[in-house]
C-alpha atoms as a PDB file:
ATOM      1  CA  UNK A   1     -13.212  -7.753  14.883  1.00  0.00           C
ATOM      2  CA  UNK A   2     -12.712 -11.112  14.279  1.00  0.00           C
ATOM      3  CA  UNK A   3     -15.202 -13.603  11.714  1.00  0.00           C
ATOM      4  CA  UNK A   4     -17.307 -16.666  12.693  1.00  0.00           C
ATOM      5  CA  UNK A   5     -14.759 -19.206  10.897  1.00  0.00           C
ATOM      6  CA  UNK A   6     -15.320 -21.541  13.887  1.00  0.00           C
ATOM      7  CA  UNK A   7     -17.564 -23.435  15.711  1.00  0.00           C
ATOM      8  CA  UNK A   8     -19.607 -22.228  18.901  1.00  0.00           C
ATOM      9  CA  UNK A   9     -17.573 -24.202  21.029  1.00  0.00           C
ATOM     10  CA  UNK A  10     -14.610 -23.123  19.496  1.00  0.00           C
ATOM     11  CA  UNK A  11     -15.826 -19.246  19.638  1.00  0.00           C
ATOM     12  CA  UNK A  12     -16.497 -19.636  23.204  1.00  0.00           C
ATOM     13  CA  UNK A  13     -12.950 -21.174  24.053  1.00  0.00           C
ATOM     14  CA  UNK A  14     -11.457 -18.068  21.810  1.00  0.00           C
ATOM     15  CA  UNK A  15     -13.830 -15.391  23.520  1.00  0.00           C
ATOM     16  CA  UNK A  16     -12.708 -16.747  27.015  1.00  0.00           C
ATOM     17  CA  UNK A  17      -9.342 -17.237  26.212  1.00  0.00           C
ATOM     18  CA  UNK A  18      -9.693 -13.273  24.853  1.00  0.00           C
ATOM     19  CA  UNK A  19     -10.962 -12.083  27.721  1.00  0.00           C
ATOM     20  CA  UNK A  20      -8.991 -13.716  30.461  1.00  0.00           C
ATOM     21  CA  UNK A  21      -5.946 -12.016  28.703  1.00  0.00           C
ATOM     22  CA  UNK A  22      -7.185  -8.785  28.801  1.00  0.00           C
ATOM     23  CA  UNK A  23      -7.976  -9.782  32.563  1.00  0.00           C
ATOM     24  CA  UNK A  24      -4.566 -11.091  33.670  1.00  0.00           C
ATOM     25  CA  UNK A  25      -1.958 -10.043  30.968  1.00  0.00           C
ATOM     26  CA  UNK A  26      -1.434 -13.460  30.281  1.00  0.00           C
ATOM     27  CA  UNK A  27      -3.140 -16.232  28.536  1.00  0.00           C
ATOM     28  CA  UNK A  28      -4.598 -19.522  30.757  1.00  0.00           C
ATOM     29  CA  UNK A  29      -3.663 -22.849  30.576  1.00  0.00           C
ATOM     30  CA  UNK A  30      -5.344 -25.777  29.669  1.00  0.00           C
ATOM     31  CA  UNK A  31      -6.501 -26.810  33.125  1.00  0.00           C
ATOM     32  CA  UNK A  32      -7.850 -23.539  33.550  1.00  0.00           C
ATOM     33  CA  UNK A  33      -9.541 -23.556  30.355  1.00  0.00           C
ATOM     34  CA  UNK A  34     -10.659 -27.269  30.803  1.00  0.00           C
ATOM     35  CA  UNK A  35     -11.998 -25.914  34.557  1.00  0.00           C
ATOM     36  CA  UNK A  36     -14.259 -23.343  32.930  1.00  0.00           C
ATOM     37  CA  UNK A  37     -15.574 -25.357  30.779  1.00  0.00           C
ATOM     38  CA  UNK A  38     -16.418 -28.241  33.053  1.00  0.00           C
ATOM     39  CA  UNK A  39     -14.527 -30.269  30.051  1.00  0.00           C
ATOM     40  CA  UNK A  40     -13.124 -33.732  31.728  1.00  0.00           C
ATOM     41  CA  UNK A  41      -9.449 -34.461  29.886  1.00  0.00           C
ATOM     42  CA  UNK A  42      -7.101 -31.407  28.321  1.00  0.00           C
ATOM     43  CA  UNK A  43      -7.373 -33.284  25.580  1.00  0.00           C
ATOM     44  CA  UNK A  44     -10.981 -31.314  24.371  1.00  0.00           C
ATOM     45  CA  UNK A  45      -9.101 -28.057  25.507  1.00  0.00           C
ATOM     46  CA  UNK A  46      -5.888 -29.016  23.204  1.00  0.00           C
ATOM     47  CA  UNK A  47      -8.417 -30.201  20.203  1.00  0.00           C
ATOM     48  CA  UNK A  48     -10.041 -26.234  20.108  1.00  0.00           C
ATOM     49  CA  UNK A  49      -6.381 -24.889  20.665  1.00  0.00           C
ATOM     50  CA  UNK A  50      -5.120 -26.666  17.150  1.00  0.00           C
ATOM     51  CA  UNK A  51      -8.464 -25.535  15.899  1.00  0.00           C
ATOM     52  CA  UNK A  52      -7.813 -21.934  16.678  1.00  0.00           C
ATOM     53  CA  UNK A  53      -3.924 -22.426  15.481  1.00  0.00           C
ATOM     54  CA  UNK A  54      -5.005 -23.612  12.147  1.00  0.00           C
ATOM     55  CA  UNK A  55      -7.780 -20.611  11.701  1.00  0.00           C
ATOM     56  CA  UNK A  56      -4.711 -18.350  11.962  1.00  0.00           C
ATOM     57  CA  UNK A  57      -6.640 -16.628  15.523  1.00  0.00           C
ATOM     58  CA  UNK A  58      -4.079 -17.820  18.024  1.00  0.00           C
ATOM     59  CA  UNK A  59      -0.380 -18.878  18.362  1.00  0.00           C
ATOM     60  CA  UNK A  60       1.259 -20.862  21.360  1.00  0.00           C
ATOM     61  CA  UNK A  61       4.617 -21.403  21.543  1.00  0.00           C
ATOM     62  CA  UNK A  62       5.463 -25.437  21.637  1.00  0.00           C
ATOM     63  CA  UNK A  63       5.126 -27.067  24.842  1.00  0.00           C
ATOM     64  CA  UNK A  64       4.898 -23.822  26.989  1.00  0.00           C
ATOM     65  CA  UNK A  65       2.655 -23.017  30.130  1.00  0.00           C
ATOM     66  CA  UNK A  66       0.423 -19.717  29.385  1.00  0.00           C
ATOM     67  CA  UNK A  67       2.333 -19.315  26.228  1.00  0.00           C
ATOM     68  CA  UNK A  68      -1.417 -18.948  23.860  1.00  0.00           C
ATOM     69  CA  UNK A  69      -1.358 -15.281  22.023  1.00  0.00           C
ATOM     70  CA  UNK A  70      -3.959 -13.666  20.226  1.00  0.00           C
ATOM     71  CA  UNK A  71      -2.828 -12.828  16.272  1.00  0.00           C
ATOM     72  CA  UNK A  72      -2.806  -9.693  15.525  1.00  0.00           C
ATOM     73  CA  UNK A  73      -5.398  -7.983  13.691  1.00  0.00           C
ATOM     74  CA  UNK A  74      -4.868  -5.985  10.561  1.00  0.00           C
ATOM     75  CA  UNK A  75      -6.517  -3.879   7.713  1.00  0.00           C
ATOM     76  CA  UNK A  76      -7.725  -6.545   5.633  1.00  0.00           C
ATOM     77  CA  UNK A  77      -7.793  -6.319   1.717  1.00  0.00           C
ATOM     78  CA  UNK A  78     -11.150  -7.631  -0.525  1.00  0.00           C
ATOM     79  CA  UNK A  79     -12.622 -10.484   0.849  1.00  0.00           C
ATOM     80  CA  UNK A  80     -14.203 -11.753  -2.281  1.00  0.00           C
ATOM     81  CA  UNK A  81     -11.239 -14.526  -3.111  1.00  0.00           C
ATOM     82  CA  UNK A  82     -11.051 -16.251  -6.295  1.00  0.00           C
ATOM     83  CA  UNK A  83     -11.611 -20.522  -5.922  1.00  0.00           C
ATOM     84  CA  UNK A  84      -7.950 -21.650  -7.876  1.00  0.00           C
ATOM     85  CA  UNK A  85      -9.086 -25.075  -7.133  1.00  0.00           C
ATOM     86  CA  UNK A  86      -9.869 -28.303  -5.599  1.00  0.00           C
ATOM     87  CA  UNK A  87      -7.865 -30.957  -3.322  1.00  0.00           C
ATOM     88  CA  UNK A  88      -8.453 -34.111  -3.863  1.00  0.00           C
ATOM     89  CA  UNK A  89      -7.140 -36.786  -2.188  1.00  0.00           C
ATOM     90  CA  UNK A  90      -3.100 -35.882  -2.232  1.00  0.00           C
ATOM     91  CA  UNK A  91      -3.161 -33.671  -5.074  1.00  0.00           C
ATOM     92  CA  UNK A  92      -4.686 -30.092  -6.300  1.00  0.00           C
ATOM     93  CA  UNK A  93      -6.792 -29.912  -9.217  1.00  0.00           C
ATOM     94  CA  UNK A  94      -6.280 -26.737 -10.752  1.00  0.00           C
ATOM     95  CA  UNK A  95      -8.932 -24.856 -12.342  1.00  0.00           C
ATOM     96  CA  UNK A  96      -8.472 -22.949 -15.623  1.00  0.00           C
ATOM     97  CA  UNK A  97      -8.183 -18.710 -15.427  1.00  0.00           C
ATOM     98  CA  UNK A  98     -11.692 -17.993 -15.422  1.00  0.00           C
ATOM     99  CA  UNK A  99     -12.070 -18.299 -11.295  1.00  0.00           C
ATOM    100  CA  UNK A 100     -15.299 -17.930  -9.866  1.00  0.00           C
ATOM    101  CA  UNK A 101     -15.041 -15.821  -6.826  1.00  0.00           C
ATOM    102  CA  UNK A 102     -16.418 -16.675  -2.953  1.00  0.00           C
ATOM    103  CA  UNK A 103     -16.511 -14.153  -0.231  1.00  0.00           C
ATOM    104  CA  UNK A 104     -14.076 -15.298   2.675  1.00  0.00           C
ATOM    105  CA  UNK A 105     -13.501 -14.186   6.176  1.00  0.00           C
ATOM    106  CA  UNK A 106     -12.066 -11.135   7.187  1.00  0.00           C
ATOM    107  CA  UNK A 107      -9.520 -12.126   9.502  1.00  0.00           C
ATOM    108  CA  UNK A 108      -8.199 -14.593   6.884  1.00  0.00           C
ATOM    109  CA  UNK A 109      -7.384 -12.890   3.918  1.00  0.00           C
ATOM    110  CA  UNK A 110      -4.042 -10.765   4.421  1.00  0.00           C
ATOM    111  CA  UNK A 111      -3.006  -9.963   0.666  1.00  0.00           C
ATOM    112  CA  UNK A 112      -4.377  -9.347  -2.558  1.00  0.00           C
ATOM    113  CA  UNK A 113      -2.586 -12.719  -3.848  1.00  0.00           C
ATOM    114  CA  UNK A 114      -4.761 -15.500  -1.210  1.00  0.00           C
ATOM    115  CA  UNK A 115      -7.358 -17.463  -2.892  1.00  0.00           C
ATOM    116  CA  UNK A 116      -9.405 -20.495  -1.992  1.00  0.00           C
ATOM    117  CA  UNK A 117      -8.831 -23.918  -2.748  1.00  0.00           C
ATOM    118  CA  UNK A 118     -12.030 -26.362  -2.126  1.00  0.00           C
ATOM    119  CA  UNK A 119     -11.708 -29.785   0.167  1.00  0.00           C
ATOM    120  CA  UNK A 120     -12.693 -32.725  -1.403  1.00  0.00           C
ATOM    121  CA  UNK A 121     -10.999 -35.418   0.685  1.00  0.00           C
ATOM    122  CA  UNK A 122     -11.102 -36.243   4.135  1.00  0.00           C
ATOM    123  CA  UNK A 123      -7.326 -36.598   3.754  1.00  0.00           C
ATOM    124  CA  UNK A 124      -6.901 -33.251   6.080  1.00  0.00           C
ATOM    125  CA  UNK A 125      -9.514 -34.317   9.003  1.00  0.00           C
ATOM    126  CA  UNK A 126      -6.077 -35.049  11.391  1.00  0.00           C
ATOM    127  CA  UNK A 127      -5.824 -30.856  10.878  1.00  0.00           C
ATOM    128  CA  UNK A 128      -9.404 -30.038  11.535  1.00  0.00           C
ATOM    129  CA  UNK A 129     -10.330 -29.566   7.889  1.00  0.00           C
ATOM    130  CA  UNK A 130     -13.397 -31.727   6.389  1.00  0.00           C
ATOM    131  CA  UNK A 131     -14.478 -32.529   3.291  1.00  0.00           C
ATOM    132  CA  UNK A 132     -16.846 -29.271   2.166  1.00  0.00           C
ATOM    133  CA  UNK A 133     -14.577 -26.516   3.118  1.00  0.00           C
ATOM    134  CA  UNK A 134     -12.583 -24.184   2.017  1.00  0.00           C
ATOM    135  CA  UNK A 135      -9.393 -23.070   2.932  1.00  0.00           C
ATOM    136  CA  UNK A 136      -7.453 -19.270   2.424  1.00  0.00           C
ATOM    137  CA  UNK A 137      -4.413 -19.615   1.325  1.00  0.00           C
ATOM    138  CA  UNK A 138      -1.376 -16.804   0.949  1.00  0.00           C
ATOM    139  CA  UNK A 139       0.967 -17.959  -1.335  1.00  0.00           C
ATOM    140  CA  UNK A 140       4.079 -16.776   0.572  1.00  0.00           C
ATOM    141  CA  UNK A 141       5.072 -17.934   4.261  1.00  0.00           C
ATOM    142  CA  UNK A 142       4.379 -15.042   6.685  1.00  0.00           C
ATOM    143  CA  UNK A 143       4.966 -14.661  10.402  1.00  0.00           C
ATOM    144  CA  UNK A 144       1.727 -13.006  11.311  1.00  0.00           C
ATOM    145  CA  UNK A 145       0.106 -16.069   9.952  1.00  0.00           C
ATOM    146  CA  UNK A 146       0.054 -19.016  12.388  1.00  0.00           C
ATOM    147  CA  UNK A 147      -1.553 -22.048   9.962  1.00  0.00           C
ATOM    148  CA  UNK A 148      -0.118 -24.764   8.449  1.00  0.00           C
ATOM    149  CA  UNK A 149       2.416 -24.423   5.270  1.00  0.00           C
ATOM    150  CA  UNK A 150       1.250 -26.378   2.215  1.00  0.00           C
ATOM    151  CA  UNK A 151       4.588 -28.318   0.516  1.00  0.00           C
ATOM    152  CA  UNK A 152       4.465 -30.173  -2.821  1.00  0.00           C
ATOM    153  CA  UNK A 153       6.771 -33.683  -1.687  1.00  0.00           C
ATOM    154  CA  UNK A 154       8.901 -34.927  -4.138  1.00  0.00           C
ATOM    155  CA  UNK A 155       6.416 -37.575  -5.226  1.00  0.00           C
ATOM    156  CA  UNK A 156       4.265 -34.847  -6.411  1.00  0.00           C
ATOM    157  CA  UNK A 157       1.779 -35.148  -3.479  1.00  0.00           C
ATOM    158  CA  UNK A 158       1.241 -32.446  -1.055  1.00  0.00           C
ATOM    159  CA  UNK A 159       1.575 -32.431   3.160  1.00  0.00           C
ATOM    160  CA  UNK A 160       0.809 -29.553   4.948  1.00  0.00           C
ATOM    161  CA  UNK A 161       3.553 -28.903   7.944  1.00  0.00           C
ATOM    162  CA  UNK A 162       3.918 -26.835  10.748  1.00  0.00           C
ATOM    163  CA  UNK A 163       4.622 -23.004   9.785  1.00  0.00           C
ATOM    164  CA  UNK A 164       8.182 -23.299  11.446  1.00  0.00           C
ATOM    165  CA  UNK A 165       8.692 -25.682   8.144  1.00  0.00           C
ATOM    166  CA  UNK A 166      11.303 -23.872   6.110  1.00  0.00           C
ATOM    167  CA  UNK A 167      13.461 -26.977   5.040  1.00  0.00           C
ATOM    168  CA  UNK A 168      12.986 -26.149   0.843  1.00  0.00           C
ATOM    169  CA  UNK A 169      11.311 -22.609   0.153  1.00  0.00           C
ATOM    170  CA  UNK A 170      10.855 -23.660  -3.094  1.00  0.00           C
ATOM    171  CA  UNK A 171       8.525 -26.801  -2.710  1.00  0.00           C
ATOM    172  CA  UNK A 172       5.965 -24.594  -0.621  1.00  0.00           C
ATOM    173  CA  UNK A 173       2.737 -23.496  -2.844  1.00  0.00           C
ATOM    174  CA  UNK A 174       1.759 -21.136   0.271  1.00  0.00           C
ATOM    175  CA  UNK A 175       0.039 -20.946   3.858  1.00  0.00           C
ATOM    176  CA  UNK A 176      -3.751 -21.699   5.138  1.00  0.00           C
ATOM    177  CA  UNK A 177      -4.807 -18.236   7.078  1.00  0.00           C
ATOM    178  CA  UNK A 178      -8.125 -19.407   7.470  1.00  0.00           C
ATOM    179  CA  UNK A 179     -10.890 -22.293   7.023  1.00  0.00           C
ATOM    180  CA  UNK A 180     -14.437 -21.953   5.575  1.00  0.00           C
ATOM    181  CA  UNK A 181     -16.960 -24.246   6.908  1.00  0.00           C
ATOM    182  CA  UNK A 182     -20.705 -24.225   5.787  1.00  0.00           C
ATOM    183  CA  UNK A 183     -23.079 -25.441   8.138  1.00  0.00           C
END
């Protein structure tokens, strides 16, 4: 049902969080998920939790006990994404027509429009994303999406924001459903 886009640790805080939901009804908090994990400060829990947020697997409302939900799951269209370019530093480098095309996860790719853009910075670490992957990106905002919103700043740079970002429609190029990460 759902891809390996994340990291064992990070699989095995998703399949417990998964599973205690379908257990309670509800989802667990971070003590609780700290506790089963033997994991000494929230602060590991909350790292996986933004993880998970950014892969598009999980949402949590702001500052909210119990408030982590699963993302829905849908029919997925072709996984086999074109590669529209490369970010480097604060900028994409946009390659010409001829795309090469990389298969991408499943749970990642929600229209025929997403593509891949390559990291090539370690400008994005503070979100989880490293230097040698590859990010799915839908070029409009949606709400079953929970990642980050990619916005082109006035300076020509870009910043990705929060996906409750909606202050100029027209400066976002689109929204990260998923991250690729080779290993």
């Amino acid at each position: 049902m759902y891809a390996m886009t994340f990291t064992p640790k990070q699989k095995a805080v998703f399949d417990y969080i998964k599973h205690y939901i379908s257990e309670n009804g509800f989802s667990p908090t971070f003590e609780e998920i700290a506790y089963n994990f033997k994991y000494k400060s929230k602060g590991t829990v909350y790292k996986h939790i933004k993880a998970l947020k950014l892969k598009g697997l999980i949402r949590q409302d702001w500052n909210r006990v119990r408030s982590i939900q699963l993302t829905e799951t849908k029919t997925h269209t072709s996984n086999l994404l074109p590669v529209k370019g490369e970010w480097k530093k604060n900028s994409i480098m946009w390659y010409e027509s001829n795309y090469e095309f990389e298969e991408a996860a499943g749970n990642t790719v929600y229209n025929n429009n997403a593509f891949l853009i390559k990291i090539k910075t370690a400008a994005l670490k503070k979100h989880n994303i490293i230097r040698g992957d590859q990010i799915v990106v839908q070029p409009t905002v949606s709400k079953h999406c929970a990642g980050f919103v990619i916005v082109k700043n006035r300076n020509s740079s870009l910043t990705l924001y929060k996906p409750s970002w909606n202050r100029s429609p027209k400066r976002i190029l689109g929204q990260i459903s998923g991250v690729t990460r080779n290993y």
